[in-house]
N, C-alpha and C. Protein backbone atom coordinates (compact mmCIF):
# COMPACT_ATOMS: atom_id res chain seq x y z
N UNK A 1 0.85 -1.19 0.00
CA UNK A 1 0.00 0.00 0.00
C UNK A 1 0.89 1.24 0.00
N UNK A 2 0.54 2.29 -0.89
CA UNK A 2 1.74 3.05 -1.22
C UNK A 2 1.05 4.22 -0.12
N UNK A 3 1.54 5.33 0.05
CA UNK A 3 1.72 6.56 1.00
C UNK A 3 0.27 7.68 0.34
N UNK A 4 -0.68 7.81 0.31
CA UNK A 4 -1.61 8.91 0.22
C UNK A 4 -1.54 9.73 0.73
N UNK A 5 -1.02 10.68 0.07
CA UNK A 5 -0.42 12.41 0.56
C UNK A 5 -1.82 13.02 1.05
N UNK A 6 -2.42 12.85 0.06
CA UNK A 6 -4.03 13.37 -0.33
C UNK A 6 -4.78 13.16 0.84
N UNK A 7 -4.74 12.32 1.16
CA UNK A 7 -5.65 12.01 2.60
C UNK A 7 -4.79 12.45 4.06
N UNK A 8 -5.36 12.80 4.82
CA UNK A 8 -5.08 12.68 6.18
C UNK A 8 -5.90 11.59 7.32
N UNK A 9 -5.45 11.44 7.92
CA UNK A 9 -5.77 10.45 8.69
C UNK A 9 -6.08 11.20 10.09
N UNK A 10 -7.79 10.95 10.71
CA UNK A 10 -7.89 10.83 11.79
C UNK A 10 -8.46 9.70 12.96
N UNK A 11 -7.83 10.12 14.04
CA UNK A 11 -8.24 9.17 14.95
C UNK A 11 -8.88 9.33 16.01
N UNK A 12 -10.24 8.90 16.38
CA UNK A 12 -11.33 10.16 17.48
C UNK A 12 -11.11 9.07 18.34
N UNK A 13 -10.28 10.65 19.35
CA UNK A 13 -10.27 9.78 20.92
C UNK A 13 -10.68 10.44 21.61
N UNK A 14 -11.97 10.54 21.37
CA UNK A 14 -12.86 11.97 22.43
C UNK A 14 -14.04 11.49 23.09
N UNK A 15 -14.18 9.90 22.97
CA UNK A 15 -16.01 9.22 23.86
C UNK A 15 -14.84 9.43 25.10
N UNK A 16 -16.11 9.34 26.24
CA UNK A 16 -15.86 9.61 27.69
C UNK A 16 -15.86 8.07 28.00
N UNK A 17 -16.17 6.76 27.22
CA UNK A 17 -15.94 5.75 27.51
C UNK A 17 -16.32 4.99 28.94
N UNK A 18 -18.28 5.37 29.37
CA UNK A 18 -18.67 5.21 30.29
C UNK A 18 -18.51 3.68 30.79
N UNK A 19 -18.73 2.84 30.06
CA UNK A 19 -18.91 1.65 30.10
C UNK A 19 -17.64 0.84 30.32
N UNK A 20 -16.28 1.74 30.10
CA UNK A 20 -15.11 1.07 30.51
C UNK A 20 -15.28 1.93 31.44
N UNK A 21 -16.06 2.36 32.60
CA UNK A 21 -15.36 3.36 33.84
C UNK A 21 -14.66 4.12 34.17
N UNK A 22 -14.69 4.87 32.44
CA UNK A 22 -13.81 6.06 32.32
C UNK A 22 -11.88 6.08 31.85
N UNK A 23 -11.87 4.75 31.80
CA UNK A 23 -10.75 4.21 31.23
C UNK A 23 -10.13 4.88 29.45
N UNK A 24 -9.08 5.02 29.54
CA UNK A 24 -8.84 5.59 27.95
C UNK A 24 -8.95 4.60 27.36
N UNK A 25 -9.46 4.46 26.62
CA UNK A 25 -9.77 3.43 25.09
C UNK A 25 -8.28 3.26 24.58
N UNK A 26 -8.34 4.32 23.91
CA UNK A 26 -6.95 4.87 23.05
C UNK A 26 -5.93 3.84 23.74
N UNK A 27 -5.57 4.20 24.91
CA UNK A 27 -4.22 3.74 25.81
C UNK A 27 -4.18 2.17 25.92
N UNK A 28 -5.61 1.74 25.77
CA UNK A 28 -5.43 -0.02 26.37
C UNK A 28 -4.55 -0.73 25.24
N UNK A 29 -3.91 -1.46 25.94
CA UNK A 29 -2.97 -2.77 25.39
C UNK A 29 -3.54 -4.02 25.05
N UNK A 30 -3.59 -4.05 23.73
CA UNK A 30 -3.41 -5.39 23.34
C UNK A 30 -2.63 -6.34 22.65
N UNK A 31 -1.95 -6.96 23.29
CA UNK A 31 -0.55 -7.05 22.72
C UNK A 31 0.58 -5.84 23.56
N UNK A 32 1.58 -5.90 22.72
CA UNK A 32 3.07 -5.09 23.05
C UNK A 32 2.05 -3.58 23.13
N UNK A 33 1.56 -3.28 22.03
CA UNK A 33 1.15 -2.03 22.11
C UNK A 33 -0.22 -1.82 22.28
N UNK A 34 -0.05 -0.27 22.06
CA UNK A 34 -1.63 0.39 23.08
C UNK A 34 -2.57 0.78 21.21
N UNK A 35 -3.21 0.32 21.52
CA UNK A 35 -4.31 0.87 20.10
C UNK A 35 -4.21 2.16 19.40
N UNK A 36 -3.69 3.25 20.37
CA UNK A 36 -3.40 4.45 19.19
C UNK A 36 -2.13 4.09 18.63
N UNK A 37 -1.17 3.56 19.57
CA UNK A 37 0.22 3.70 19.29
C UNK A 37 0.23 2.86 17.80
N UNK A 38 -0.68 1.85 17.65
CA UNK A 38 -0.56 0.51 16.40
C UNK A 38 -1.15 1.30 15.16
N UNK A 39 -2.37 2.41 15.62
CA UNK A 39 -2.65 3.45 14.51
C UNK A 39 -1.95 4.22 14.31
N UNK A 40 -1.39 4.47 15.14
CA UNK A 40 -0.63 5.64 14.54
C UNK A 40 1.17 5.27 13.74
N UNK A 41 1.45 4.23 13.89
CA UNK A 41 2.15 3.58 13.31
C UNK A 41 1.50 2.96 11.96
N UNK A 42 0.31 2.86 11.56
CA UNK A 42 -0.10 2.35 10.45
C UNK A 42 -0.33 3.40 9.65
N UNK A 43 -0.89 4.73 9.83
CA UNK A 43 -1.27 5.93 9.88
C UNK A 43 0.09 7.06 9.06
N UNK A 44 1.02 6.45 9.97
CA UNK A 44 2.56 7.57 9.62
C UNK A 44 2.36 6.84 8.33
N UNK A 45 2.65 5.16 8.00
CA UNK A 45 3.40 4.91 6.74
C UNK A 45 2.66 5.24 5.78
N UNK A 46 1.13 5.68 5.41
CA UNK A 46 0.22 5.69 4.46
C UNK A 46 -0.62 6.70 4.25
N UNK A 47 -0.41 7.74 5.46
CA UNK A 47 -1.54 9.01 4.91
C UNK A 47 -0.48 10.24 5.02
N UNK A 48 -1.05 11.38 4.46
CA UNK A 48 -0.17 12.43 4.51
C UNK A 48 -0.03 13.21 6.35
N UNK A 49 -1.13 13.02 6.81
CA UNK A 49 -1.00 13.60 8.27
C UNK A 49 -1.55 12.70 9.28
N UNK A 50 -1.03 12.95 10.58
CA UNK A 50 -2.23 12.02 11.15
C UNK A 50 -2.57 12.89 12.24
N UNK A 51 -3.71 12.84 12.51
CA UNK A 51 -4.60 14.09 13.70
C UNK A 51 -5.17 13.08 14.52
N UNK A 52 -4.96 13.87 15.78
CA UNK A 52 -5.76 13.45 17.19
C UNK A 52 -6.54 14.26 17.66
N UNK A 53 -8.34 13.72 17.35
CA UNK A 53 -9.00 14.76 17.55
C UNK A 53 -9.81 13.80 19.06
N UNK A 54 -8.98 15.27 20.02
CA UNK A 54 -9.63 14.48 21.53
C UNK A 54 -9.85 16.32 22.68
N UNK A 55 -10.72 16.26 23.14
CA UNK A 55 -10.86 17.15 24.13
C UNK A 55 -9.78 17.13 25.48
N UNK A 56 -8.87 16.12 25.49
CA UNK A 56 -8.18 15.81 26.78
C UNK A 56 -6.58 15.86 25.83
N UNK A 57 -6.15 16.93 25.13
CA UNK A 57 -5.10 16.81 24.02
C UNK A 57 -3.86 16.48 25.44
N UNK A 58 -3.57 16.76 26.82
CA UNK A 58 -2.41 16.73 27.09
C UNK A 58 -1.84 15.30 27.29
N UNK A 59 -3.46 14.18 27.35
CA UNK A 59 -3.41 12.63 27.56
C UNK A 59 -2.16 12.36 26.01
N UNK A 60 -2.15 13.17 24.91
CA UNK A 60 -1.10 12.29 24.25
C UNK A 60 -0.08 12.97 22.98
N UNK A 61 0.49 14.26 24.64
CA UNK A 61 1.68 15.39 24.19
C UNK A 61 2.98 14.19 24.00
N UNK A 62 2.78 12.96 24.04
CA UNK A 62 4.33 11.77 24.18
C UNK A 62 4.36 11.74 23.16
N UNK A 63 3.03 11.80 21.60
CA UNK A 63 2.85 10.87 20.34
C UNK A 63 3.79 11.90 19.45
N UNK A 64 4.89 11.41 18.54
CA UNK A 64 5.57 12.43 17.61
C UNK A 64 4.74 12.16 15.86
N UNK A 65 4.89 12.86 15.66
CA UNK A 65 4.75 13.54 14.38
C UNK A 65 3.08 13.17 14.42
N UNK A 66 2.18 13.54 15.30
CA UNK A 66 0.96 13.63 15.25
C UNK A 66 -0.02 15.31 15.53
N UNK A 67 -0.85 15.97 14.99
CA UNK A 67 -1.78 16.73 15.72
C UNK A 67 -2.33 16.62 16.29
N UNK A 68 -2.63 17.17 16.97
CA UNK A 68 -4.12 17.31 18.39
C UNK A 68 -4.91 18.10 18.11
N UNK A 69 -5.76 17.82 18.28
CA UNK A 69 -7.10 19.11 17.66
C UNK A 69 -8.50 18.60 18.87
N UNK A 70 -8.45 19.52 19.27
CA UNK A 70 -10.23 19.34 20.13
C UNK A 70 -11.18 19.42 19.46
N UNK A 71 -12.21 19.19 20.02
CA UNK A 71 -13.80 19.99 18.88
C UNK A 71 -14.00 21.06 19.41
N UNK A 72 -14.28 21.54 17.75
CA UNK A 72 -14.50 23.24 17.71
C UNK A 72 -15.83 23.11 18.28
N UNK A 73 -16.81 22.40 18.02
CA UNK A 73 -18.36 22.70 18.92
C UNK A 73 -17.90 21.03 19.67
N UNK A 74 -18.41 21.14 21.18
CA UNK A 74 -18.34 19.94 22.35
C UNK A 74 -19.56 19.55 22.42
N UNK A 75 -19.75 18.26 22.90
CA UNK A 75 -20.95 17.94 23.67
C UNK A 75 -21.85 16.75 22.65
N UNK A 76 -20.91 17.13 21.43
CA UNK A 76 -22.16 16.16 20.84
C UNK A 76 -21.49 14.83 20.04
N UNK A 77 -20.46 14.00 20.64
CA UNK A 77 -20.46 12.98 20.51
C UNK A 77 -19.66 12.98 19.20
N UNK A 78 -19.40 11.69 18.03
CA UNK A 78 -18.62 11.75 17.08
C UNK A 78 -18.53 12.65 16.08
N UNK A 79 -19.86 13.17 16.38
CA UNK A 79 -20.25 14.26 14.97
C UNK A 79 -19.10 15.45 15.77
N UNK A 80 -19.16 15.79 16.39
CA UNK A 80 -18.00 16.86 16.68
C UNK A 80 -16.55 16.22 16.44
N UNK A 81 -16.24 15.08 16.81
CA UNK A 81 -14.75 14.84 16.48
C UNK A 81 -14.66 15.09 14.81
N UNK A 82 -15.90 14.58 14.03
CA UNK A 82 -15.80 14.56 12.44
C UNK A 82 -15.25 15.78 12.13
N UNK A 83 -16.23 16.48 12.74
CA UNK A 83 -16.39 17.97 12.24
C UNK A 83 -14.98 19.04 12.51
N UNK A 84 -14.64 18.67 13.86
CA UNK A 84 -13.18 19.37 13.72
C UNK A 84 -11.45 18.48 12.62
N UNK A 85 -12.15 16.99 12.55
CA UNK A 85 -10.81 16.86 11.79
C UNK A 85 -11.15 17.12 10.37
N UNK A 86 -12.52 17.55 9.46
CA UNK A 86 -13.05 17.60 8.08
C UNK A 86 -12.38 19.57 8.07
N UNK A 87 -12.75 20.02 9.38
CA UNK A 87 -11.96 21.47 9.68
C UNK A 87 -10.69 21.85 9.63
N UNK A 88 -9.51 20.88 9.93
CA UNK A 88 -8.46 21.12 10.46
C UNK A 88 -7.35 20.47 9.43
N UNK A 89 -7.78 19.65 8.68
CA UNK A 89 -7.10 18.69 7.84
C UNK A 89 -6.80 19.25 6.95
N UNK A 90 -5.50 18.99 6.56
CA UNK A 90 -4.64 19.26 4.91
C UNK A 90 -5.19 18.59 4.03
N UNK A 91 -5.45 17.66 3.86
CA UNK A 91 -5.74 16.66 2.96
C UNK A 91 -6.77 16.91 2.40
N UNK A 92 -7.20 16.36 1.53
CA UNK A 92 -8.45 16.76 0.30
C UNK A 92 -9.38 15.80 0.89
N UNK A 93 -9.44 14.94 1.61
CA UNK A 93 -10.30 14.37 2.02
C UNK A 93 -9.42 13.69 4.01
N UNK A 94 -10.49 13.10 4.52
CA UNK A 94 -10.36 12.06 5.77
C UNK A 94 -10.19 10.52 6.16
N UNK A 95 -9.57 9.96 6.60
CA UNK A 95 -9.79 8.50 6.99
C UNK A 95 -10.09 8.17 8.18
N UNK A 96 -11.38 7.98 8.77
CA UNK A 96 -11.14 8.11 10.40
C UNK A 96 -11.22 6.96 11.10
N UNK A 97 -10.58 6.74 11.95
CA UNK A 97 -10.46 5.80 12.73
C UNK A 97 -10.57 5.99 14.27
N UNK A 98 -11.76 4.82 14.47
CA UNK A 98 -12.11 5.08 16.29
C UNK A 98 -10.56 4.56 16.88
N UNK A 99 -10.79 5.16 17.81
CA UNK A 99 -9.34 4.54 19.08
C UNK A 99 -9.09 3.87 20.00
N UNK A 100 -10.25 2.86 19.49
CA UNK A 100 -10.49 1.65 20.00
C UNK A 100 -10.54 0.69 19.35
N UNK A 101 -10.11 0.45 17.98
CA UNK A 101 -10.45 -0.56 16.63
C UNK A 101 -9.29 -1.02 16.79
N UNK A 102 -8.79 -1.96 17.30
CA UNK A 102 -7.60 -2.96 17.81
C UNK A 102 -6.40 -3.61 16.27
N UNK A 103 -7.98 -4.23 15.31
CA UNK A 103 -7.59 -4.94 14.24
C UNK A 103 -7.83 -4.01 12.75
N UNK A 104 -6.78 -3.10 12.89
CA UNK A 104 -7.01 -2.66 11.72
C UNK A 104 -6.56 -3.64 10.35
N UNK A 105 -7.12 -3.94 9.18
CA UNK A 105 -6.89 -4.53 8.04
C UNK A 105 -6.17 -3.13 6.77
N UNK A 106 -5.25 -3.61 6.47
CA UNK A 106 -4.55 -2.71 5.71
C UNK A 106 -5.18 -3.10 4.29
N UNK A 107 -5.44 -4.05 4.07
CA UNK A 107 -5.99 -4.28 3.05
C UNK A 107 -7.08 -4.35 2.36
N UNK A 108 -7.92 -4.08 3.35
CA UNK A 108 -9.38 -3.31 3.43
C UNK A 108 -8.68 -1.87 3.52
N UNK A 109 -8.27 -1.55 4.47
CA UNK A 109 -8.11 0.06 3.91
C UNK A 109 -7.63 0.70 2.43
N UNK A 110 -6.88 -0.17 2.12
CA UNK A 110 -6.59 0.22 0.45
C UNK A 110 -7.39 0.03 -0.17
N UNK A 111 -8.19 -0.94 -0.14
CA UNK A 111 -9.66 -1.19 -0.76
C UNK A 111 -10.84 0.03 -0.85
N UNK A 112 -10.27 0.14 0.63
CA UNK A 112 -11.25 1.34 0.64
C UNK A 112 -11.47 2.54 0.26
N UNK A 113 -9.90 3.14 0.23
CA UNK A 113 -9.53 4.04 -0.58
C UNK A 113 -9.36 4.05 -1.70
N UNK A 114 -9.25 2.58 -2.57
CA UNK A 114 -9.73 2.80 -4.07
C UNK A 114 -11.06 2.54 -4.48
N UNK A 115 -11.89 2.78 -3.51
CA UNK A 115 -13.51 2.70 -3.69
C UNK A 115 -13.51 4.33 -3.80
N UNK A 116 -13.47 4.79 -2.51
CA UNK A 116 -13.53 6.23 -2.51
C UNK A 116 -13.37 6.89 -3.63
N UNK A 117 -11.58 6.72 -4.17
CA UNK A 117 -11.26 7.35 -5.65
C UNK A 117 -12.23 7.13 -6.84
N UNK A 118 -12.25 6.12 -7.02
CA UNK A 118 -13.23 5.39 -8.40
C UNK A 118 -14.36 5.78 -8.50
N UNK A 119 -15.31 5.92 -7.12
CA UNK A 119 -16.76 6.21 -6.84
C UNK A 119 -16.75 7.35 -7.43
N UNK A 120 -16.06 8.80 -6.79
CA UNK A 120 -15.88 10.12 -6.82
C UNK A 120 -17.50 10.43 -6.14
N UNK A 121 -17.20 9.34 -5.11
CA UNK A 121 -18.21 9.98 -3.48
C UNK A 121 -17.51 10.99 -2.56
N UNK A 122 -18.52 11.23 -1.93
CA UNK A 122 -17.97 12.27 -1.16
C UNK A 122 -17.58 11.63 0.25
N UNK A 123 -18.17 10.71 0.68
CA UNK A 123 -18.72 9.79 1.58
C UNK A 123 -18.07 8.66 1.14
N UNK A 124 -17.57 7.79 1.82
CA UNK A 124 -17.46 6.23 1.59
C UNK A 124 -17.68 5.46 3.35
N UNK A 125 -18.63 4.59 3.08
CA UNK A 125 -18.90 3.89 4.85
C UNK A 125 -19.06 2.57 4.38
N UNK A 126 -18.56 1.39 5.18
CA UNK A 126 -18.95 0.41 4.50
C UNK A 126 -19.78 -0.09 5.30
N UNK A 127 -20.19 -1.68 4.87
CA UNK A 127 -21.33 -1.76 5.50
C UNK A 127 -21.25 -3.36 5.28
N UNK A 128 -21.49 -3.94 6.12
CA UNK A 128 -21.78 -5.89 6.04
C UNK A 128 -23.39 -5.98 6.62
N UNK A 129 -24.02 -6.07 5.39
CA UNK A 129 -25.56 -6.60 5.81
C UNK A 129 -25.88 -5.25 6.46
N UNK A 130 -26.81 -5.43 7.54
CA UNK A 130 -27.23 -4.28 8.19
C UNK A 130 -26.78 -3.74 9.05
N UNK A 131 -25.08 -3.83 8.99
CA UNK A 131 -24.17 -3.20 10.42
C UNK A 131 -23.43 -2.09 9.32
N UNK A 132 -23.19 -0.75 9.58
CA UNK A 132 -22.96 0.37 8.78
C UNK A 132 -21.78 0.74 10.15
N UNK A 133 -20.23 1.03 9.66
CA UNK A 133 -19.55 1.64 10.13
C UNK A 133 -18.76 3.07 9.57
N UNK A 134 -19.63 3.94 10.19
CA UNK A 134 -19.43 5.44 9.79
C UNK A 134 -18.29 6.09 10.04
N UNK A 135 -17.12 5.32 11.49
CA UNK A 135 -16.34 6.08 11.94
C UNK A 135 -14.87 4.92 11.32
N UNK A 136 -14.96 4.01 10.49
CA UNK A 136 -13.80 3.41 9.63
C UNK A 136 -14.24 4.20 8.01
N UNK A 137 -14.62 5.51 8.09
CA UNK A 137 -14.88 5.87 6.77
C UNK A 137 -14.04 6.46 5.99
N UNK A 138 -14.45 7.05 5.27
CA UNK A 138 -13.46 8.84 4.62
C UNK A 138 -14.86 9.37 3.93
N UNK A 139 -14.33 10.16 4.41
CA UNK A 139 -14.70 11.96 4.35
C UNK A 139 -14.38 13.06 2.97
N UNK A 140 -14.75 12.96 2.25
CA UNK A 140 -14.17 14.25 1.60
C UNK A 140 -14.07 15.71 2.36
N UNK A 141 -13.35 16.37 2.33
CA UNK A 141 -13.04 17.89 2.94
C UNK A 141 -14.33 19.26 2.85
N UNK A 142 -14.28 18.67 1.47
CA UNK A 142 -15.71 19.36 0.56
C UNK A 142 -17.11 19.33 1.62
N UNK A 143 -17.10 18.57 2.39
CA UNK A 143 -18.59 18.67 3.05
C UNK A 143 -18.60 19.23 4.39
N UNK A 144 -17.42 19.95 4.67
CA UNK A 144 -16.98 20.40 6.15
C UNK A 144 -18.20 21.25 6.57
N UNK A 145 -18.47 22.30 5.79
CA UNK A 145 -19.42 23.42 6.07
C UNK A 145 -20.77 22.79 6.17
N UNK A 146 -21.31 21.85 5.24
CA UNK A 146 -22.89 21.29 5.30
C UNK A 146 -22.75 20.59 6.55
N UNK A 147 -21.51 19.98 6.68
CA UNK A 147 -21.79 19.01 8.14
C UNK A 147 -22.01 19.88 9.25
N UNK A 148 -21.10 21.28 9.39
CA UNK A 148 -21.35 22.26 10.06
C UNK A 148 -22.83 22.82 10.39
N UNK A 149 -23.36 22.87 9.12
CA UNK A 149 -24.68 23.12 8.88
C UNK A 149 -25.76 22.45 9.98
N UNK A 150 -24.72 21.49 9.25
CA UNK A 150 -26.28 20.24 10.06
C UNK A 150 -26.03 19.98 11.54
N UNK A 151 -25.04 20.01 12.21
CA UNK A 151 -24.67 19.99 13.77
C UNK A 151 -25.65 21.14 14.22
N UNK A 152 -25.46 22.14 13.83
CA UNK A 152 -25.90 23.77 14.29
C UNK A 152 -27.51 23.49 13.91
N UNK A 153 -28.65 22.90 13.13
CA UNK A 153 -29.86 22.81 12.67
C UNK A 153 -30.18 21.65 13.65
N UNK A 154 -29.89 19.78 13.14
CA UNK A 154 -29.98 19.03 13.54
C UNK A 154 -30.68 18.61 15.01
N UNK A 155 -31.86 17.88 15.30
CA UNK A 155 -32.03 17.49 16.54
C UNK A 155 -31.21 16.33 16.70
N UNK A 156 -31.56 15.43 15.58
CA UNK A 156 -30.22 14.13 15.61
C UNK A 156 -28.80 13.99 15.09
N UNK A 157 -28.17 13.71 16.58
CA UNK A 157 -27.04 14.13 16.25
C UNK A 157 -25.90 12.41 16.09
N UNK A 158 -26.57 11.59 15.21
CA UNK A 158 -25.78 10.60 15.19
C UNK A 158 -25.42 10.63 13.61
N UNK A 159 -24.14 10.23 13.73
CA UNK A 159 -23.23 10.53 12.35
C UNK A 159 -24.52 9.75 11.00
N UNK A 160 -25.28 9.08 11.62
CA UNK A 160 -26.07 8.96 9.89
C UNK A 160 -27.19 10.08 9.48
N UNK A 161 -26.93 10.89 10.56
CA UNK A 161 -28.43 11.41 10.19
C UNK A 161 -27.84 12.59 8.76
N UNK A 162 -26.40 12.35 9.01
CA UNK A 162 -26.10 13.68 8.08
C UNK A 162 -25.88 12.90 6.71
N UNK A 163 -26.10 11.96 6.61
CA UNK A 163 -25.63 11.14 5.12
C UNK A 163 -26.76 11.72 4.08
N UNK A 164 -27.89 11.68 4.26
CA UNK A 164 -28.93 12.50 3.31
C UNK A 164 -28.82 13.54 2.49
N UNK A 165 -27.14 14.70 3.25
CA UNK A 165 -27.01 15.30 2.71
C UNK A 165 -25.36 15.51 1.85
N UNK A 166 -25.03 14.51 1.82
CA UNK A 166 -23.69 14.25 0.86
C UNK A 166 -23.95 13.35 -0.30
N UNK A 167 -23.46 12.87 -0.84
CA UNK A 167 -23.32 11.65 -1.67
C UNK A 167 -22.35 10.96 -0.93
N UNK A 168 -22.72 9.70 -0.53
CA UNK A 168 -22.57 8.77 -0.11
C UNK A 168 -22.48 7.23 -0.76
N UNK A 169 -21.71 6.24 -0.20
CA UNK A 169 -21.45 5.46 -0.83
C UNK A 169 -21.30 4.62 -0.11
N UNK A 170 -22.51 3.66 0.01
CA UNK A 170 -22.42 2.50 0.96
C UNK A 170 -21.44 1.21 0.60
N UNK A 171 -20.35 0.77 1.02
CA UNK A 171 -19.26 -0.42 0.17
C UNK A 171 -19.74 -1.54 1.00
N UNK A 172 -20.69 -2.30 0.48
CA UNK A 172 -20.83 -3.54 0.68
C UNK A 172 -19.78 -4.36 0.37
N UNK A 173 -19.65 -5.06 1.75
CA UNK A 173 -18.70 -6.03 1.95
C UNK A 173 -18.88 -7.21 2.19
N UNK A 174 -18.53 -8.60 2.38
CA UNK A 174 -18.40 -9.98 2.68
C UNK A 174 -18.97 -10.11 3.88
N UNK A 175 -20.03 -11.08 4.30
CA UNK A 175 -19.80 -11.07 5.64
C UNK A 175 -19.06 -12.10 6.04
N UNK A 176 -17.38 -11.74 6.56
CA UNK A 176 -16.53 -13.16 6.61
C UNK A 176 -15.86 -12.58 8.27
N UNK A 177 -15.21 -13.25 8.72
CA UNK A 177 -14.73 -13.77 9.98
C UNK A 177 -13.43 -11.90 9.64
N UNK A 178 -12.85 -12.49 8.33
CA UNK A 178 -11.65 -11.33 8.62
C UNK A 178 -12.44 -9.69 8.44
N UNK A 179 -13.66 -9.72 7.66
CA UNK A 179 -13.93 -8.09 7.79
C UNK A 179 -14.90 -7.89 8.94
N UNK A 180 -15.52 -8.89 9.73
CA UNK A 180 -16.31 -8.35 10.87
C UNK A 180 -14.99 -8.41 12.10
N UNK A 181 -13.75 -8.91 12.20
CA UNK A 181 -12.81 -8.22 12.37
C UNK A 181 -11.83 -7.24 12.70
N UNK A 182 -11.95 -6.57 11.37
CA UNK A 182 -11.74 -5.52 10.95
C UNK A 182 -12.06 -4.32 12.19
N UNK A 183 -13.54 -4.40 11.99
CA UNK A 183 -14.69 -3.35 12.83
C UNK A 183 -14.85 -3.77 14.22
N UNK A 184 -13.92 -4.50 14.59
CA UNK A 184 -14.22 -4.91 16.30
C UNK A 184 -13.64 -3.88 16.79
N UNK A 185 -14.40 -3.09 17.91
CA UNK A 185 -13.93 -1.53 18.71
C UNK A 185 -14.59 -1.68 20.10
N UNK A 186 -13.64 -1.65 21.26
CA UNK A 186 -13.60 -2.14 22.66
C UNK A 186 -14.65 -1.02 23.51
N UNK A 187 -15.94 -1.37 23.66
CA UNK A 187 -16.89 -0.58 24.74
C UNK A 187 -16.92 -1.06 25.92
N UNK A 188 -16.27 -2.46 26.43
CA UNK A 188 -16.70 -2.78 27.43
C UNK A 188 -15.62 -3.79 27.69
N UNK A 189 -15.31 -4.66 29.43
CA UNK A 189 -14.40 -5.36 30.25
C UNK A 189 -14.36 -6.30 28.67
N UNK A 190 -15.73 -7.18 28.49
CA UNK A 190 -15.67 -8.07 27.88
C UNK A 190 -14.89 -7.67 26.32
N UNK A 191 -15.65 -6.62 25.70
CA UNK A 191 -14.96 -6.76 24.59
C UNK A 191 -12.93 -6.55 24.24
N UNK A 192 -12.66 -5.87 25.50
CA UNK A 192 -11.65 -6.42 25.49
C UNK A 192 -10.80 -7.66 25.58
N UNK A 193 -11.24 -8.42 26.69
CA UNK A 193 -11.43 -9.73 26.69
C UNK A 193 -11.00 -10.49 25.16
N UNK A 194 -12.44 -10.28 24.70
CA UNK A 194 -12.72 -10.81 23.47
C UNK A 194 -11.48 -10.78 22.24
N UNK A 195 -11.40 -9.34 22.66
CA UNK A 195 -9.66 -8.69 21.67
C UNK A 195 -8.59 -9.28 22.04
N UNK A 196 -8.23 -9.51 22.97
CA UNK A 196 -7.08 -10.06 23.54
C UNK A 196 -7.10 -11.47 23.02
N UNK A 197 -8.23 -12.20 23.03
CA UNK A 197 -8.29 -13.66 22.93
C UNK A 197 -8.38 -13.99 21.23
N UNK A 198 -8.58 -12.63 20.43
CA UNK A 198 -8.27 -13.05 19.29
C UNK A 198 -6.81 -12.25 18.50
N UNK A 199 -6.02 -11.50 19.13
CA UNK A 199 -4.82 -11.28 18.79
C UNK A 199 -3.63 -11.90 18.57
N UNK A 200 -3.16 -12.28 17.78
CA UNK A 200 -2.14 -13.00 17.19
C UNK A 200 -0.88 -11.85 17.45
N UNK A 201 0.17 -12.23 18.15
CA UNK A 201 1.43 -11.51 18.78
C UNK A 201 2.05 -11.59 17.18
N UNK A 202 2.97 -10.60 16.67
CA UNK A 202 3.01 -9.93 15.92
C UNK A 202 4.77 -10.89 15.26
C-alpha cells in the first residue's frame, strides 16, 4: 500500500468511555502495544498527516509527528470529532479511525480508498448486511461546512443522520470472519477480553 499524501488520517479519541469506567480506550494494550500507538504507526506509513482529535489533548503530548485538535463545537459525541478533523485537515479528504479498533486490516483500507477514488463519493462507509460503520470511513473535505450546517440545525445528532445530505457510498462487503474483524472496537471489560483472545502476537 503506497503513501496517500491526499488524505489525512484521523483518529477520534474523544467518547468519555462510560462503560469502561472512564478508562482511555486509546491507551489499552493489546498485545506489546496500546491501540493508538498501532494506529498511529499504520497511519505515519500511508496518509499524509495524522490528527488526534480528543478534548483531553495533554493525555497524548508523548505521540511524535501527530496533531491534536479538540472539537471546535463539544458535547455532541462523534459528529464533533468529524467535524473538527473535516476542519483542520490538509488533505483533500479524511480516513477516520475510532481509538479503540484494535484490528485494523490494511488491506481493506486500500480497498477502501480505491472505492472512494473510483466512486468520486464524497462519503465512503462500508457496511456488512445491516451493520454500517461510519467512523472506519473517509470523508471528503468538501462537506466540512454542510456538516457544520447540520450539527448547528440538527435534533439528531448521530453521524447517519447527516448522510442524506452528501453523496454517499455505501461499500458492501463480505460477511466473513476477517472483515467483521476488521470493525471490532472495545466498549466494554468483555470486549476487550474478546480482543485479547483473538490477537495473534506480531
Amino acid at each position: 500500500m503506497n503513501k496517500n499524501i491526499n488524505i489525512s488520517c484521523a483518529i477520534l479519541a474523544g467518547g468519555k468511555a462510560k462503560r469502561m469506567n472512564g478508562e482511555n480506550k486509546a491507551l489499552l494494550k493489546i498485545g506489546e502495544k496500546s491501540n493508538l500507538e498501532k494506529i498511529i504507526a499504520f497511519a505515519d506509513k500511508y496518509f499524509g498527516e495524522t490528527l488526534i482529535i480528543s478534548n483531553h489533548p495533554t493525555h497524548y503530548n508523548q505521540y511524535q509527528n501527530v496533531k491534536i485538535f479538540k472539537d471546535i463545537i463539544t458535547d455532541i459525541g462523534p459528529l464533533g470529532g468529524i467535524h473538527s478533523a473535516l476542519k483542520n485537515a490538509k488533505g483533500k479528504a479524511v480516513f477516520f479511525f475510532p481509538c479503540d479498533m484494535p484490528f485494523i486490516n490494511t488491506a481493506l483500507v486500500e480497498e477502501e480508498i480505491k472505492e472512494f477514488i473510483n466512486r468520486g463519493c464524497e462519503i465512503i462507509v462500508p457496511k456488512i448486511k445491516d451493520f454500517y460503520e461510519p467512523l472506519h470511513s473517509i470523508y471528503s473535505v468538501s462537506v466540512a461546512e454542510r456538516f457544520e450546517q447540520h450539527i448547528k440545525t440538527s435534533t439528531d445528532l448521530s453521524v447517519r443522520s447527516f448522510f442524506s445530505k452528501a453523496n454517499v457510498f455505501f461499500w458492501e462487503l463480505e460477511d466473513s470472519e476477517v472483515n467483521r474483524k476488521s470493525f471490532i472496537n472495545i466498549n466494554t471489560k468483555h470486549d476487550l477480553l474478546n480482543a485479547i483472545g483473538l490477537h495473534k502476537p506480531e
